[in-house]
PDB file of N, CA and C in Angstrom:
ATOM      1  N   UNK A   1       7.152 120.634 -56.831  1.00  0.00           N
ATOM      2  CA  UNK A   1       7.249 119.290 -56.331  1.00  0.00           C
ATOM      3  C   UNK A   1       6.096 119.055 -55.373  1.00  0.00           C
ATOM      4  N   UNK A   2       5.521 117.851 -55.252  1.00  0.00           N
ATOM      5  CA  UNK A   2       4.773 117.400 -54.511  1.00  0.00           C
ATOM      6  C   UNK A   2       4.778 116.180 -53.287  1.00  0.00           C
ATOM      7  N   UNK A   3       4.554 117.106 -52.534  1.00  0.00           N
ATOM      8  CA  UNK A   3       5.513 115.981 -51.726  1.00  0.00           C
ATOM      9  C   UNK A   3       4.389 114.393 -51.258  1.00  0.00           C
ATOM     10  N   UNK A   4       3.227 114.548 -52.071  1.00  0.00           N
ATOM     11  CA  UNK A   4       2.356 113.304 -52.663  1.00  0.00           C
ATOM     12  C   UNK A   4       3.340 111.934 -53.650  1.00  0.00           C
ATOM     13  N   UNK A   5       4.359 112.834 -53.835  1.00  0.00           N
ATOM     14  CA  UNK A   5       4.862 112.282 -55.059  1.00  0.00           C
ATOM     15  C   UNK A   5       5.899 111.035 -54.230  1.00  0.00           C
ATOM     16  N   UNK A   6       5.616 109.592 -55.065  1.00  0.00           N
ATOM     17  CA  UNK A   6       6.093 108.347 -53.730  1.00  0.00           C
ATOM     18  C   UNK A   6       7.539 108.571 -53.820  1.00  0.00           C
ATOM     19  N   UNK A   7       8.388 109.076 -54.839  1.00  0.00           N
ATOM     20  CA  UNK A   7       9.360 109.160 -54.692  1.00  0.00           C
ATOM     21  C   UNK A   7       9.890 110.519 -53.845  1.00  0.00           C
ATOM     22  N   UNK A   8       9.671 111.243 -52.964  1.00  0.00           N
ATOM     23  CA  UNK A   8      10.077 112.130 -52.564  1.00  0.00           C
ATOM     24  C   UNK A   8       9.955 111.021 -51.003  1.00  0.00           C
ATOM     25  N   UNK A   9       8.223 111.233 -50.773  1.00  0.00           N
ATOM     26  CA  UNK A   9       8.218 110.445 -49.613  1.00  0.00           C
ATOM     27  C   UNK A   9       8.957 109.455 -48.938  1.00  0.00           C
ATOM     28  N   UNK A  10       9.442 108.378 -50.324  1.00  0.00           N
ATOM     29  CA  UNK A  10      10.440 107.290 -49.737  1.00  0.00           C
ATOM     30  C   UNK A  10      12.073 107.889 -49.474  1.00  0.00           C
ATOM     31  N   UNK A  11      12.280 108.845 -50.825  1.00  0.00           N
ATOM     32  CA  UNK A  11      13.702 109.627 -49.920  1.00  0.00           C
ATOM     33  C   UNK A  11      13.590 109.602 -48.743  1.00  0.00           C
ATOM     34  N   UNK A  12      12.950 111.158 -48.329  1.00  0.00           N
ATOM     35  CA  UNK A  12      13.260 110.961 -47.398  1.00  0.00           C
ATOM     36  C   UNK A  12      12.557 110.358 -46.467  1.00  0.00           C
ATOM     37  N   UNK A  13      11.666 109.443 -45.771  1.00  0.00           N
ATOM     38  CA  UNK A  13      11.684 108.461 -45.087  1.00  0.00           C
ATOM     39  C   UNK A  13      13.131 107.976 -45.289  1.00  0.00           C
ATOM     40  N   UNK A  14      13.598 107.236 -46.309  1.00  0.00           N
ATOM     41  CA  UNK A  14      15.117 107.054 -46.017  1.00  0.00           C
ATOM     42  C   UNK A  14      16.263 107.451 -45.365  1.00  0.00           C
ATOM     43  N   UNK A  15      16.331 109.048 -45.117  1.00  0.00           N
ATOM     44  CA  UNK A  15      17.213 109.604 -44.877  1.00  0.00           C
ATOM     45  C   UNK A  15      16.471 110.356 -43.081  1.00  0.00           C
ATOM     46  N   UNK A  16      15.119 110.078 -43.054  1.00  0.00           N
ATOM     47  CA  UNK A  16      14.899 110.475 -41.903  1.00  0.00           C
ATOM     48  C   UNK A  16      15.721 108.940 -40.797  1.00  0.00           C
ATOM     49  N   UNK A  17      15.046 107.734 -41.375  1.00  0.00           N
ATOM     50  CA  UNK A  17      15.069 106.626 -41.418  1.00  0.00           C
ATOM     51  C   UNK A  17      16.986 106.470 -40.892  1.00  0.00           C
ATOM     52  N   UNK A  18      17.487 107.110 -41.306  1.00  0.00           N
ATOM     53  CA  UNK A  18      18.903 106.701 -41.574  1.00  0.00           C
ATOM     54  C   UNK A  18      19.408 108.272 -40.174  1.00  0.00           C
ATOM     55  N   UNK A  19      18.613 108.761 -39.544  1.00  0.00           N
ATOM     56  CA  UNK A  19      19.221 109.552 -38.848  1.00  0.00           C
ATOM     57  C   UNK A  19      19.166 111.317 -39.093  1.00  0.00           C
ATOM     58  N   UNK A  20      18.559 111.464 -40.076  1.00  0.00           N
ATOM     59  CA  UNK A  20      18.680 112.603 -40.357  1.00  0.00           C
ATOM     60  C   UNK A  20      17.860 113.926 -40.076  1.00  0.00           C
ATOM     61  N   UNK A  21      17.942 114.961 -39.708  1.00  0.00           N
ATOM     62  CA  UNK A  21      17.207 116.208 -39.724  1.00  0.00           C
ATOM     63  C   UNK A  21      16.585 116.526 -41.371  1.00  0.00           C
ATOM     64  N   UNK A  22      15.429 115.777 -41.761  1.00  0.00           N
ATOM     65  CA  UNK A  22      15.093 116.295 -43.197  1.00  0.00           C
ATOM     66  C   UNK A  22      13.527 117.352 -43.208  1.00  0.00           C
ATOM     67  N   UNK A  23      13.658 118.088 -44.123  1.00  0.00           N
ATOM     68  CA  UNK A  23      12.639 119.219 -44.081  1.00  0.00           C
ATOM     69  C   UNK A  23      12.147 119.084 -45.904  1.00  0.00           C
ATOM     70  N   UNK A  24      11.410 119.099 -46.763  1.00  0.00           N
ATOM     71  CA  UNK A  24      11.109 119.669 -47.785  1.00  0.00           C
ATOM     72  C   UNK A  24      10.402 120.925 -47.890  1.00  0.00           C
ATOM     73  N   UNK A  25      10.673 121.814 -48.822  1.00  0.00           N
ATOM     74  CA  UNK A  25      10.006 122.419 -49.471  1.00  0.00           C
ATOM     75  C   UNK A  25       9.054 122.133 -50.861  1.00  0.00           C
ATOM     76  N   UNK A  26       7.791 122.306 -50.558  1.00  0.00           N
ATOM     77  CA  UNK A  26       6.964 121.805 -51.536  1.00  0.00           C
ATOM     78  C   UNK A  26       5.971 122.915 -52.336  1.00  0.00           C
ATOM     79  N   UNK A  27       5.256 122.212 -53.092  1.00  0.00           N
ATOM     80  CA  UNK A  27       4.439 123.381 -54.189  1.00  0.00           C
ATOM     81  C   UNK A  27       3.210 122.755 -53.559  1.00  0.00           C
ATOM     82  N   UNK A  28       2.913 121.759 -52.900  1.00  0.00           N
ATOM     83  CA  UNK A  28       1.501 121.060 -52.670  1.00  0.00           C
ATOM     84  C   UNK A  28       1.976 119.678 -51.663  1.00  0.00           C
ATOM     85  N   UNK A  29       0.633 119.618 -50.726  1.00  0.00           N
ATOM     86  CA  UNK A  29       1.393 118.592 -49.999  1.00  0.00           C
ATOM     87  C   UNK A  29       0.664 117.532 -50.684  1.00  0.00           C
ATOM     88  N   UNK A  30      -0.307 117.644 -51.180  1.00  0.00           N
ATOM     89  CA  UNK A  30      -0.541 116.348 -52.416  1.00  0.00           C
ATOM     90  C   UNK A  30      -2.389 116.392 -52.135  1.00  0.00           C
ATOM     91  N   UNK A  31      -3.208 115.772 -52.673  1.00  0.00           N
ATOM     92  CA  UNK A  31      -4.758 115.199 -52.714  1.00  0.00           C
ATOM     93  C   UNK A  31      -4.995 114.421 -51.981  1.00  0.00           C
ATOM     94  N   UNK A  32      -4.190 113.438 -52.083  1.00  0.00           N
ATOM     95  CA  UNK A  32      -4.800 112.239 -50.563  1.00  0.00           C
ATOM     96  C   UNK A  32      -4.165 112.842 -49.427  1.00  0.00           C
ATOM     97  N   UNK A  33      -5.463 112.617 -48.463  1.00  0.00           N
ATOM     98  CA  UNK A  33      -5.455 113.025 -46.770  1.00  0.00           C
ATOM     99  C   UNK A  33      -4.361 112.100 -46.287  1.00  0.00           C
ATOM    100  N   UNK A  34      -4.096 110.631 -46.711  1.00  0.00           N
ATOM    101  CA  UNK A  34      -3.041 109.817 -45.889  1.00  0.00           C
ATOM    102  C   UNK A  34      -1.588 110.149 -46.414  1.00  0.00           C
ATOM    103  N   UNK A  35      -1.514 111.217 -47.168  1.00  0.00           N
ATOM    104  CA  UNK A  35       0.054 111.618 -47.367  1.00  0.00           C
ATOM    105  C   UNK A  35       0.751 112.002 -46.503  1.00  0.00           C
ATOM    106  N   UNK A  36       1.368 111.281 -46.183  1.00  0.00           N
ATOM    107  CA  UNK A  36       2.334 111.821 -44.922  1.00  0.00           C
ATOM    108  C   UNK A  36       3.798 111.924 -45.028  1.00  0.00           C
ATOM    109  N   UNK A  37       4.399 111.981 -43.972  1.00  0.00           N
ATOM    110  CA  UNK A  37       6.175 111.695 -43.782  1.00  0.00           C
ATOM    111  C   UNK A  37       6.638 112.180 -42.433  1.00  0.00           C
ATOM    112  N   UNK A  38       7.724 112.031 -42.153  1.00  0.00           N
ATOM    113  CA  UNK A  38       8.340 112.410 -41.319  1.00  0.00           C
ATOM    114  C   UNK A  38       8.784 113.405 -41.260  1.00  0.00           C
ATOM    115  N   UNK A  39       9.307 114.145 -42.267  1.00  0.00           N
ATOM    116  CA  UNK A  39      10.422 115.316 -42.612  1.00  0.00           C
ATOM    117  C   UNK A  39       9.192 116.695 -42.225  1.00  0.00           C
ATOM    118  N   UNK A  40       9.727 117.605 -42.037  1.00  0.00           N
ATOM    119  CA  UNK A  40       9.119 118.768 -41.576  1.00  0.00           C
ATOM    120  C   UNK A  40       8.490 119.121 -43.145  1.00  0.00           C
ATOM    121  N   UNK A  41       7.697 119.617 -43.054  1.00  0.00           N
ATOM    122  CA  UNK A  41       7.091 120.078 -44.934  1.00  0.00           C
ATOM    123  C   UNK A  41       6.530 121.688 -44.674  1.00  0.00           C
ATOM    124  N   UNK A  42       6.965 122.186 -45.999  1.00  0.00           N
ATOM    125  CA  UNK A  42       6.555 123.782 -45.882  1.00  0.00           C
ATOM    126  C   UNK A  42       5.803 123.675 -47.198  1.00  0.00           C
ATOM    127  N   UNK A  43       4.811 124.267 -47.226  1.00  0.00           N
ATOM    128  CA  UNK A  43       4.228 124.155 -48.656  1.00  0.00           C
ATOM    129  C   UNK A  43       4.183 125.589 -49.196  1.00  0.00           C
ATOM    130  N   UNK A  44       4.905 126.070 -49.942  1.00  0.00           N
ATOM    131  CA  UNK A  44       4.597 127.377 -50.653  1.00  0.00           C
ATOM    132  C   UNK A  44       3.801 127.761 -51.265  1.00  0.00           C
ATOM    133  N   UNK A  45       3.327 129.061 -51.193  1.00  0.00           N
ATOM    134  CA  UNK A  45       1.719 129.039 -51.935  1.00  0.00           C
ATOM    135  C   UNK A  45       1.951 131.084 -51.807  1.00  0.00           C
ATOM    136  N   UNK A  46       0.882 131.263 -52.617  1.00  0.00           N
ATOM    137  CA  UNK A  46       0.924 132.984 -53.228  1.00  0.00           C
ATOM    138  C   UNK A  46       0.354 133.183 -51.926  1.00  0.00           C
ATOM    139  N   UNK A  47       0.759 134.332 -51.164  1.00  0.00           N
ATOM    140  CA  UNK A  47       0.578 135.108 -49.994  1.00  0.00           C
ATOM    141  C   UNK A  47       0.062 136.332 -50.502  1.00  0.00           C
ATOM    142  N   UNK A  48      -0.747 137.393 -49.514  1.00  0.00           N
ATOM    143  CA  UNK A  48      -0.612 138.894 -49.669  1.00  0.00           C
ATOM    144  C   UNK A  48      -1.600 139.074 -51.787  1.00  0.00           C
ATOM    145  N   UNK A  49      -0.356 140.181 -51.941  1.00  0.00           N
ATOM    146  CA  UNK A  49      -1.243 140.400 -53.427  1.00  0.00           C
ATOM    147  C   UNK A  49      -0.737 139.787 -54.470  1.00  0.00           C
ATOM    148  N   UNK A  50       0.537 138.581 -54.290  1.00  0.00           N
ATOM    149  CA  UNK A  50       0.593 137.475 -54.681  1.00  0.00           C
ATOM    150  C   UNK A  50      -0.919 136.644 -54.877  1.00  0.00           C
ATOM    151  N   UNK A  51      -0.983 136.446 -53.915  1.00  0.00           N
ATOM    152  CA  UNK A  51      -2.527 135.172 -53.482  1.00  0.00           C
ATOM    153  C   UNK A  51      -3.446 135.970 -54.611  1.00  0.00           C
ATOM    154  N   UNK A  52      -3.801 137.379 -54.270  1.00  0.00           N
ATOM    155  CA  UNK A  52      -4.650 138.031 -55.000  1.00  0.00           C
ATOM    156  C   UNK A  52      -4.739 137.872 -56.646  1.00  0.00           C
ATOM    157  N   UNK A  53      -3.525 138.261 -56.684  1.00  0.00           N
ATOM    158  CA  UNK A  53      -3.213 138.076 -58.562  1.00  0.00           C
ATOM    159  C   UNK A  53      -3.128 136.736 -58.651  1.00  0.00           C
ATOM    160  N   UNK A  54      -2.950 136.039 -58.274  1.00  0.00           N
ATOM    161  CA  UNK A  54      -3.221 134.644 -58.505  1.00  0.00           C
ATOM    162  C   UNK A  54      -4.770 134.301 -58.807  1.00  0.00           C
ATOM    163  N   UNK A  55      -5.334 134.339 -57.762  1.00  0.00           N
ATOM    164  CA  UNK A  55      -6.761 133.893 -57.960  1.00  0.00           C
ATOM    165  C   UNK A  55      -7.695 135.187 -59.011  1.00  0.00           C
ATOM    166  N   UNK A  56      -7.059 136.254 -59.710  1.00  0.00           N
ATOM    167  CA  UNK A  56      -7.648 136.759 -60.241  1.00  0.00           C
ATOM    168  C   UNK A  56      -7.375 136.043 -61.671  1.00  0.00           C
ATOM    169  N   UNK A  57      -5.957 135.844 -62.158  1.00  0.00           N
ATOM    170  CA  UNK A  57      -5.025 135.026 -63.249  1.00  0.00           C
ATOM    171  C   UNK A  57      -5.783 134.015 -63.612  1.00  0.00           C
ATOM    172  N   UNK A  58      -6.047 133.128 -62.637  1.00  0.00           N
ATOM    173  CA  UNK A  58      -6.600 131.807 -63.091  1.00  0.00           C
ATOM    174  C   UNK A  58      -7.915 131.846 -63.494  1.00  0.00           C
ATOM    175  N   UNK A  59      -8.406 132.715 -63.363  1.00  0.00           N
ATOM    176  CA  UNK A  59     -10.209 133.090 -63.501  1.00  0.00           C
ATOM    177  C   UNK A  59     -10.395 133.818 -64.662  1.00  0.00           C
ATOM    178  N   UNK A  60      -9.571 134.344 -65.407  1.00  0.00           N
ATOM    179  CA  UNK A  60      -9.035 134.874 -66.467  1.00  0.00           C
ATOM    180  C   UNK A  60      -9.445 133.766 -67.853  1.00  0.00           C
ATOM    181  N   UNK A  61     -10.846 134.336 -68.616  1.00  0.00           N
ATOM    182  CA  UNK A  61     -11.195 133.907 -69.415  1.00  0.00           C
ATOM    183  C   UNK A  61     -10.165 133.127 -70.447  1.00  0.00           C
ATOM    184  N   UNK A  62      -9.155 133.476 -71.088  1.00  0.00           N
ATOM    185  CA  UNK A  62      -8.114 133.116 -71.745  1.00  0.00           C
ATOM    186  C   UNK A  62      -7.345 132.062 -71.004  1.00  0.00           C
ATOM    187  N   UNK A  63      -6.358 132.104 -69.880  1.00  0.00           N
ATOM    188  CA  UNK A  63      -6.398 130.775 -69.089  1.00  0.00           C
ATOM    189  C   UNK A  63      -7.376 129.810 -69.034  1.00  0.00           C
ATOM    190  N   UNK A  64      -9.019 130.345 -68.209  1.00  0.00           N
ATOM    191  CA  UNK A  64      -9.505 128.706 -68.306  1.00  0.00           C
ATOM    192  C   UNK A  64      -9.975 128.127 -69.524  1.00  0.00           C
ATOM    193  N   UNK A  65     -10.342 128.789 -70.825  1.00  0.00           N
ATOM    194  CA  UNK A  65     -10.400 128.746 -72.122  1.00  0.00           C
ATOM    195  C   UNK A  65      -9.483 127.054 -72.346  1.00  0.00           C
ATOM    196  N   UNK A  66      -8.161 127.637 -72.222  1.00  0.00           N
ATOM    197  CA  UNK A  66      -7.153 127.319 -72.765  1.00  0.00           C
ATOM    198  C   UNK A  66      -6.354 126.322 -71.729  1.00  0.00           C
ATOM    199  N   UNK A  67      -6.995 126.179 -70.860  1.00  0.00           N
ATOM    200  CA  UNK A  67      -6.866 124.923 -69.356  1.00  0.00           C
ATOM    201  C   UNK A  67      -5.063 125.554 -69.041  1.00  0.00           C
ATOM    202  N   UNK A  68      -5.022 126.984 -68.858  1.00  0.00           N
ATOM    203  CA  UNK A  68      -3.550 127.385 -68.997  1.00  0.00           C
ATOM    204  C   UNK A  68      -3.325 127.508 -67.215  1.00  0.00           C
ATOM    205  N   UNK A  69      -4.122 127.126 -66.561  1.00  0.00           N
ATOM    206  CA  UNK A  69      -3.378 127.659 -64.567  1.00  0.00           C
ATOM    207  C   UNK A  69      -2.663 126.650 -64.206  1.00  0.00           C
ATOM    208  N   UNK A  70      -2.536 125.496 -64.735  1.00  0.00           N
ATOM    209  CA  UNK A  70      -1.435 124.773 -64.194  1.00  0.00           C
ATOM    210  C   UNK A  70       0.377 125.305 -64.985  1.00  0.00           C
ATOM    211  N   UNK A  71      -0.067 125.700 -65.747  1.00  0.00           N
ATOM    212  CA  UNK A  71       1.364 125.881 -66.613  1.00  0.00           C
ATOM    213  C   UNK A  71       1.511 127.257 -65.790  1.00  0.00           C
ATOM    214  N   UNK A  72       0.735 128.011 -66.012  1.00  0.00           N
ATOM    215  CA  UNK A  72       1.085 129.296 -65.448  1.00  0.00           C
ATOM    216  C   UNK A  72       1.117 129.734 -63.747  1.00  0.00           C
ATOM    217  N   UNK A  73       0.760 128.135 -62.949  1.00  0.00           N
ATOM    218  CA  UNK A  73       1.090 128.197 -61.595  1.00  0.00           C
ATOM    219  C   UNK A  73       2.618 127.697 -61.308  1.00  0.00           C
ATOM    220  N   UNK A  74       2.785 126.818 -62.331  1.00  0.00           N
ATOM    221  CA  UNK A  74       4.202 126.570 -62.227  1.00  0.00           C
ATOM    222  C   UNK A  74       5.583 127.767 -62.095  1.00  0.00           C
ATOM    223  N   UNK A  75       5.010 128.606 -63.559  1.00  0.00           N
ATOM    224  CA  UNK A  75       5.778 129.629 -63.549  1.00  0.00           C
ATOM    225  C   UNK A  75       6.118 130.598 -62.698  1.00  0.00           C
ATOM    226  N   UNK A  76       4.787 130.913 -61.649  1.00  0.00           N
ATOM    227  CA  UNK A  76       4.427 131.607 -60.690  1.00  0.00           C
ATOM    228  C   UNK A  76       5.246 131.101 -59.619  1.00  0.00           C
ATOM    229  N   UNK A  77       5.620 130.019 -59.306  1.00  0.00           N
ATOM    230  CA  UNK A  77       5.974 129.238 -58.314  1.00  0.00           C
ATOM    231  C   UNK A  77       7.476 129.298 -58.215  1.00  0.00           C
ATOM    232  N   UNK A  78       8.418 129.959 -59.362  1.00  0.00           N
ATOM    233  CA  UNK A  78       9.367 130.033 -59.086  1.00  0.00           C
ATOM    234  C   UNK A  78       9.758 131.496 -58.210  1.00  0.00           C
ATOM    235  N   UNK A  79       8.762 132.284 -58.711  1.00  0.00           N
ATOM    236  CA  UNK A  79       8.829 133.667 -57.903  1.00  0.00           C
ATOM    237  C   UNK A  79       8.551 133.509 -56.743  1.00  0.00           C
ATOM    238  N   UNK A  80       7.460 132.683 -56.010  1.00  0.00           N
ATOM    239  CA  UNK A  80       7.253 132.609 -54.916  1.00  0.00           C
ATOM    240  C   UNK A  80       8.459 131.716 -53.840  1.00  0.00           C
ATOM    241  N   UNK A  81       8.624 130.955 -54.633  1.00  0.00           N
ATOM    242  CA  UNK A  81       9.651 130.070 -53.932  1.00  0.00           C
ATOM    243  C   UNK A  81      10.784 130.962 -53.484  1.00  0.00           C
ATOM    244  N   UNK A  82      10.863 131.760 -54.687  1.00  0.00           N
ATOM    245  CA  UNK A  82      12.304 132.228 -54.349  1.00  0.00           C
ATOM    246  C   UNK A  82      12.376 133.223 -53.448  1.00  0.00           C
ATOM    247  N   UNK A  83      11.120 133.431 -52.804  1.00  0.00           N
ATOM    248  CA  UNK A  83      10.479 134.981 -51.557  1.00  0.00           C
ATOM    249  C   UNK A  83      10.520 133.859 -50.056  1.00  0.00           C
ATOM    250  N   UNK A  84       9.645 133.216 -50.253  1.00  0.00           N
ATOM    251  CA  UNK A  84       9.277 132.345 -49.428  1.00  0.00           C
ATOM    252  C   UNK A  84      10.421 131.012 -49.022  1.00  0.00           C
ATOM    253  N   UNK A  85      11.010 130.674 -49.817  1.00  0.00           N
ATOM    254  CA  UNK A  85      11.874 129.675 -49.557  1.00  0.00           C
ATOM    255  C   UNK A  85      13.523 130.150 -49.266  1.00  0.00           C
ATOM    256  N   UNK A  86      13.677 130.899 -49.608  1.00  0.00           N
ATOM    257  CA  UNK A  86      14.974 132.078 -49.163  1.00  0.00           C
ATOM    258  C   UNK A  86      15.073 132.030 -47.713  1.00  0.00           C
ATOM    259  N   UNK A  87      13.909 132.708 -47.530  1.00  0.00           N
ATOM    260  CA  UNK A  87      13.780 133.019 -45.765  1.00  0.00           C
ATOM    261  C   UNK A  87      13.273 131.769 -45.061  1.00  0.00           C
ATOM    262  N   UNK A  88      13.025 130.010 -45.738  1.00  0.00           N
ATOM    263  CA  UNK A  88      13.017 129.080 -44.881  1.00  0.00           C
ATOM    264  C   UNK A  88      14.443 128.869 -44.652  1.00  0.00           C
ATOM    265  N   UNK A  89      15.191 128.442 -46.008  1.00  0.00           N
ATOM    266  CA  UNK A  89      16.411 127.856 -46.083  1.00  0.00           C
ATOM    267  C   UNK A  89      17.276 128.963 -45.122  1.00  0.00           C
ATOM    268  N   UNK A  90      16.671 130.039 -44.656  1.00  0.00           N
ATOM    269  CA  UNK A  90      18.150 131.191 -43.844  1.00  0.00           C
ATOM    270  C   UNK A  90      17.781 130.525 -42.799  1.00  0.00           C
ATOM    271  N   UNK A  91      16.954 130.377 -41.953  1.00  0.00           N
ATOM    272  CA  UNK A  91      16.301 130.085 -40.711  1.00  0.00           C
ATOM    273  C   UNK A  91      16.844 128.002 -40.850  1.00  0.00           C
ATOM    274  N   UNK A  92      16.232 127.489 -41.659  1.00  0.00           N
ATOM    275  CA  UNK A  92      16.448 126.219 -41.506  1.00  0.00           C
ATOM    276  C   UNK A  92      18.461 126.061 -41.625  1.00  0.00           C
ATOM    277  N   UNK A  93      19.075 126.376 -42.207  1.00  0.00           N
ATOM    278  CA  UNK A  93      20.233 126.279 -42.452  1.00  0.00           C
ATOM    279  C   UNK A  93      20.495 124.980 -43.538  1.00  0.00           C
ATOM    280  N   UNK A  94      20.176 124.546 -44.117  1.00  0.00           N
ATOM    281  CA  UNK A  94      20.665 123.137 -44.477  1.00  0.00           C
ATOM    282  C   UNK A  94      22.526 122.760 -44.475  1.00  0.00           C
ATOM    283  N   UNK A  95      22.457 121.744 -44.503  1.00  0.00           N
ATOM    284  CA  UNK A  95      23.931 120.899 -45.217  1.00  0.00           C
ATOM    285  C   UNK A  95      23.999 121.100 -46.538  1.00  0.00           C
ATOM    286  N   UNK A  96      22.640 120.157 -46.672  1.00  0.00           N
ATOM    287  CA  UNK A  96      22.667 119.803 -48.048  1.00  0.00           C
ATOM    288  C   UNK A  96      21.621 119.800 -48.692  1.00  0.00           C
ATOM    289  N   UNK A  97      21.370 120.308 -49.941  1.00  0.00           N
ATOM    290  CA  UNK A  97      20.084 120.653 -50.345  1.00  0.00           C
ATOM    291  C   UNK A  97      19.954 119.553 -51.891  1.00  0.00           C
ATOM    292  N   UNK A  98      18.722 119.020 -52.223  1.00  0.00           N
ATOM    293  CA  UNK A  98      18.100 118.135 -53.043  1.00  0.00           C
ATOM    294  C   UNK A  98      17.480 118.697 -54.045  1.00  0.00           C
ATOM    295  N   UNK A  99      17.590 118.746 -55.049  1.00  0.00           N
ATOM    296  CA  UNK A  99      16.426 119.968 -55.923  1.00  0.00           C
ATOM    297  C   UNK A  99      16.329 118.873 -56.778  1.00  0.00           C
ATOM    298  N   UNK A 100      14.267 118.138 -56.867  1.00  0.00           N
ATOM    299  CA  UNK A 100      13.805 118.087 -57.952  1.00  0.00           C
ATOM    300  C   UNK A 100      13.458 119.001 -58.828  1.00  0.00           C
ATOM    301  N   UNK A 101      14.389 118.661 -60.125  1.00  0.00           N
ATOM    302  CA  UNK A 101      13.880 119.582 -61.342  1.00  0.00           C
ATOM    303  C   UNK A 101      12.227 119.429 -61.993  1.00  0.00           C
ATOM    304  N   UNK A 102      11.839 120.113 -62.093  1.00  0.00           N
ATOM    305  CA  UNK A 102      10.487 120.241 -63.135  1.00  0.00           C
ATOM    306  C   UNK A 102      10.227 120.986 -64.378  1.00  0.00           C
ATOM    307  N   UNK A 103       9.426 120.708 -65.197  1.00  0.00           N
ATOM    308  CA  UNK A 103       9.597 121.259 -66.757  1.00  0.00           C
ATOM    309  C   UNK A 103       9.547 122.918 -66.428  1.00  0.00           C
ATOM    310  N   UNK A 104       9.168 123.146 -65.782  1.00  0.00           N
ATOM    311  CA  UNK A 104       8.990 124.926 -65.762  1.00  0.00           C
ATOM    312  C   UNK A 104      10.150 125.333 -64.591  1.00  0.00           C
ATOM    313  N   UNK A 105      11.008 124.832 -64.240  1.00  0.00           N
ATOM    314  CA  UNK A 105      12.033 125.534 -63.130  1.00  0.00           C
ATOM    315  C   UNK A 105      12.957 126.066 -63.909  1.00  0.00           C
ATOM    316  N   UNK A 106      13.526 126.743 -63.498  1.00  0.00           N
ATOM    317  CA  UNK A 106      14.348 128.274 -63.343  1.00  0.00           C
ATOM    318  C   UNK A 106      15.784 127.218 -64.101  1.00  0.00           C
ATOM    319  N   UNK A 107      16.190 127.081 -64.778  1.00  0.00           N
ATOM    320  CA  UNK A 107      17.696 126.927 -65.397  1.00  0.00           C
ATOM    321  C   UNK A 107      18.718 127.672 -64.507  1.00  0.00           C
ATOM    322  N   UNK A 108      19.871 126.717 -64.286  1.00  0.00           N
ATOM    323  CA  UNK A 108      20.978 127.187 -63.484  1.00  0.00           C
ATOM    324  C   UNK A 108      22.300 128.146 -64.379  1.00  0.00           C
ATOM    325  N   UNK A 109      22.275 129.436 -63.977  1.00  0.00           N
ATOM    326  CA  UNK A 109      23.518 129.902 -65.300  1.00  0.00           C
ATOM    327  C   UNK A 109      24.553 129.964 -64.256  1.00  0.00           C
ATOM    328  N   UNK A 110      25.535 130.017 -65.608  1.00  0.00           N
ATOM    329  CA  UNK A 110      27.078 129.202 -64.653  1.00  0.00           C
ATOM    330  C   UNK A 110      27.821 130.593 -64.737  1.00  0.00           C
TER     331      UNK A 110
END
């Protein structure tokens, strides 16, 4: 998710708007410099030898060949999230949590 994206921004502005303690977790805080909000924003991103294999992956003749680092940052992004965003959500505590879905996220098994 991007929190560039106008529909995230106007949430929550809404819900900051309306009283609330709001925080996102994001994959990117977006391209334009005037993206803003109110809500606290964490942007997740490959750390350590994460970061490393990342920037080696994408440089990877066969990826840029094949314009494949956005599909395959997505995928990446659920591993990271789930390292990195674990230990926001323990510390942040939420109520209530919002999950935009995206074509590459993790399916919920019941």
């Amino acid at each position: 998710m991007k929190i560039g994206s106008i529909h995230i921004r106007e949430f929550t502005k809404a819900l900051v708007q309306a009283g609330h303690d709001v925080f996102v977790l994001c994959s990117s805080l977006g391209k334009r410099a005037n993206v803003t909000t109110r809500a606290r924003t964490y942007q997740i991103e490959p750390r350590g030898l994460d970061a490393t294999a990342w920037r080696l992956i994408k440089k990877e003749p066969l990826v840029e060949n094949y314009h494949m680092a956005r599909d395959l940052r997505s995928i990446l992004y659920n591993h990271w999230l789930e390292g990195q965003g674990s230990l926001i959500l323990e510390r942040e505590q939420p109520d209530l949590l919002y999950e935009r879905y995206s074509l590459f996220g993790p399916q919920a098994s019941n």
